[in-house]
C-alpha atoms as a PDB file:
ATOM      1  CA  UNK A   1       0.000   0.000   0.000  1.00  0.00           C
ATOM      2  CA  UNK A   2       1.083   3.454  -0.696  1.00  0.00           C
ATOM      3  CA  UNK A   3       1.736   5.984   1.689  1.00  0.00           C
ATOM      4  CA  UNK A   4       1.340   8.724  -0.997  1.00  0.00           C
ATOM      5  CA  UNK A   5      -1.120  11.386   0.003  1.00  0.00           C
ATOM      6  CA  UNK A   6      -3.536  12.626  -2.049  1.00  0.00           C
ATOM      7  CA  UNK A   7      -2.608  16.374  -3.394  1.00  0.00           C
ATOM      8  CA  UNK A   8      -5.413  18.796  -3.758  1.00  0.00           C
ATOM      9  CA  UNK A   9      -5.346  22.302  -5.689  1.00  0.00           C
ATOM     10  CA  UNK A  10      -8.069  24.584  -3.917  1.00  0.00           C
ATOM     11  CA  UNK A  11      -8.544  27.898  -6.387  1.00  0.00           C
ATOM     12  CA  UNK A  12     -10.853  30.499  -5.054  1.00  0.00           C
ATOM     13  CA  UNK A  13     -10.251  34.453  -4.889  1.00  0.00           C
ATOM     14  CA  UNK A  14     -11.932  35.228  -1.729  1.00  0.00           C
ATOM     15  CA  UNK A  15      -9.001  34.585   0.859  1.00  0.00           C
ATOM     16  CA  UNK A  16     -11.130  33.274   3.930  1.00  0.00           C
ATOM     17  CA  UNK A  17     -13.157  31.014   1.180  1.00  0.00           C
ATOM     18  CA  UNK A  18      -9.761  29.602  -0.174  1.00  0.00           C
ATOM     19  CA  UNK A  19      -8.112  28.782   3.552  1.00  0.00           C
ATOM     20  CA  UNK A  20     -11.398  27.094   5.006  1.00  0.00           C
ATOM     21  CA  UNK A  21     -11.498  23.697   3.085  1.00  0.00           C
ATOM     22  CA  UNK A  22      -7.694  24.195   2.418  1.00  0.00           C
ATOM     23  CA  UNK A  23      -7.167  24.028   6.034  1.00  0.00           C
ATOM     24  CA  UNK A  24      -9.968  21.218   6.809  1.00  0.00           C
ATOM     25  CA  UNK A  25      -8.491  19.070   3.810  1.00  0.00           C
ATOM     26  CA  UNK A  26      -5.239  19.066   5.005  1.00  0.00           C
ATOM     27  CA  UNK A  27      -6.458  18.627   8.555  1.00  0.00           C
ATOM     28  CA  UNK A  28      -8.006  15.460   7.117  1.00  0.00           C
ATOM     29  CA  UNK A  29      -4.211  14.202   5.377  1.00  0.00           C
ATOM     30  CA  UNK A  30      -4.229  15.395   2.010  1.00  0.00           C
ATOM     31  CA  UNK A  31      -1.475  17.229   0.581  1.00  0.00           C
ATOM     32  CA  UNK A  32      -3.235  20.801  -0.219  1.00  0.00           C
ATOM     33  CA  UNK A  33      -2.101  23.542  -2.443  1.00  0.00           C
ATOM     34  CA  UNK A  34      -4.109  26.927  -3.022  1.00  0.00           C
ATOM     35  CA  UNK A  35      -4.145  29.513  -5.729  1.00  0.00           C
ATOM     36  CA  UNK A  36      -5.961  33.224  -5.930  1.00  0.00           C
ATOM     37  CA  UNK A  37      -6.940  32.684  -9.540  1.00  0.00           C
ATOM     38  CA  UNK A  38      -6.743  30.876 -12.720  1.00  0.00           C
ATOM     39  CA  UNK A  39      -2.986  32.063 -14.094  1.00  0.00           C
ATOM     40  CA  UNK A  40      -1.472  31.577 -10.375  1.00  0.00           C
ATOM     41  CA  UNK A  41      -3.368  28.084 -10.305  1.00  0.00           C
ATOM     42  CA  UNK A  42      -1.895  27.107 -13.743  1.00  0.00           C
ATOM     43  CA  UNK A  43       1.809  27.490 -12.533  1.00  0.00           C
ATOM     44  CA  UNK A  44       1.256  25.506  -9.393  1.00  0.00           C
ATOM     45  CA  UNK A  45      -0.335  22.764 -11.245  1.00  0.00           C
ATOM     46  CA  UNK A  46       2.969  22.603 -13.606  1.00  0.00           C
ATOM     47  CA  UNK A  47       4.762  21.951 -10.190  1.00  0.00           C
ATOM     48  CA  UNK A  48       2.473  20.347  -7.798  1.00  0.00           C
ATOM     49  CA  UNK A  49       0.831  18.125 -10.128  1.00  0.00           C
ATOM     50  CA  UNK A  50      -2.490  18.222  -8.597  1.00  0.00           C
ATOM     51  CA  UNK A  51      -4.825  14.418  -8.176  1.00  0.00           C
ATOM     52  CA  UNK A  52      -7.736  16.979  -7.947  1.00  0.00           C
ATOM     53  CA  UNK A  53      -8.928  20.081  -8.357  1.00  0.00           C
ATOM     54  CA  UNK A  54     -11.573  22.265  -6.059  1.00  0.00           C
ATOM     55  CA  UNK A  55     -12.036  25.434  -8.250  1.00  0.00           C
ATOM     56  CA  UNK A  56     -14.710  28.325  -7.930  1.00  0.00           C
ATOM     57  CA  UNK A  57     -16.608  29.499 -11.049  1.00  0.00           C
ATOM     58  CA  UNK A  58     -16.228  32.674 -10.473  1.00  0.00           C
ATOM     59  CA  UNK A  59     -12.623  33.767 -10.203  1.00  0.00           C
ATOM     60  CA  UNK A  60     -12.784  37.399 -10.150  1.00  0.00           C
ATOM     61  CA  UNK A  61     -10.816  39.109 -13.087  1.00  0.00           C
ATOM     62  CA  UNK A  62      -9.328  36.728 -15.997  1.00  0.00           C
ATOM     63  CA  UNK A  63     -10.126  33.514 -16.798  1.00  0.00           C
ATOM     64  CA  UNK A  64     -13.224  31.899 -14.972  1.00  0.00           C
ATOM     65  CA  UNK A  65     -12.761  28.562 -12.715  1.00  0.00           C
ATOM     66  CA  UNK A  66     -14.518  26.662 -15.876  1.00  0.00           C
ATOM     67  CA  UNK A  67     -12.094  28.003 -18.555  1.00  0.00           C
ATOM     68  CA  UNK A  68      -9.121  26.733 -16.125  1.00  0.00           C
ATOM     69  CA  UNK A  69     -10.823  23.755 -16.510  1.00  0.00           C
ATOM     70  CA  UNK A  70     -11.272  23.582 -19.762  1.00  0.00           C
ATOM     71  CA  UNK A  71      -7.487  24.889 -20.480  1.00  0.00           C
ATOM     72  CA  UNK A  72      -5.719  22.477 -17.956  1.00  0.00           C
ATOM     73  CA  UNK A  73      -7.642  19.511 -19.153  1.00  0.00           C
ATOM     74  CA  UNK A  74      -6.193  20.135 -23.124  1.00  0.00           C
ATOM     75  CA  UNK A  75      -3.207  20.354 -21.883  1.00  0.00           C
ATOM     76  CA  UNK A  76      -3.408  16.644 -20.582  1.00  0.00           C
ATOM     77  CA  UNK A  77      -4.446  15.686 -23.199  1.00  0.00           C
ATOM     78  CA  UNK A  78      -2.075  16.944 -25.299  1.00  0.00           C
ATOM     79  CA  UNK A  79       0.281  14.723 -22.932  1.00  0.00           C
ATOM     80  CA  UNK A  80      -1.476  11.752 -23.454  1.00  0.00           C
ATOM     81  CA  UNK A  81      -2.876  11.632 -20.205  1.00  0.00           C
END
């Protein structure tokens, strides 16, 4: 068996939104990572690597939490993922 935790990306602009369930899920084991918005959340995903992804429709200015989506999911499968 694995000891590998699971690593979770939380991306939500409103600070005390992004800490709550970032701070429960890691309470709970998982490996968490947070990001304010959709370009911050695509460069931690290059290095974090994310097994899931909590993201909030609306993400203020820029790209919405369904367009990060939609972006970071072509790039997989441009991977072959």
């Amino acid at each position: 068996m694995s000891d590998k935790r699971m690593k979770i990306l939380v991306v939500e602009d409103e600070p005390l939104w992004r800490s709550m369930p970032a701070a429960d899920l890691t309470s709970h084991g998982f490996d968490v990572q947070t990001a304010p918005n959709a370009l911050s959340a695509s460069r931690v995903v290059k290095d974090f690597d994310p097994d899931v992804l909590v993201v909030d429709i609306d993400l203020g200015e820029g790209a919405n939490g369904l367009e990060l989506v939609g972006a970071l999911g072509r790039q997989d499968s441009t991977r072959g993922y």
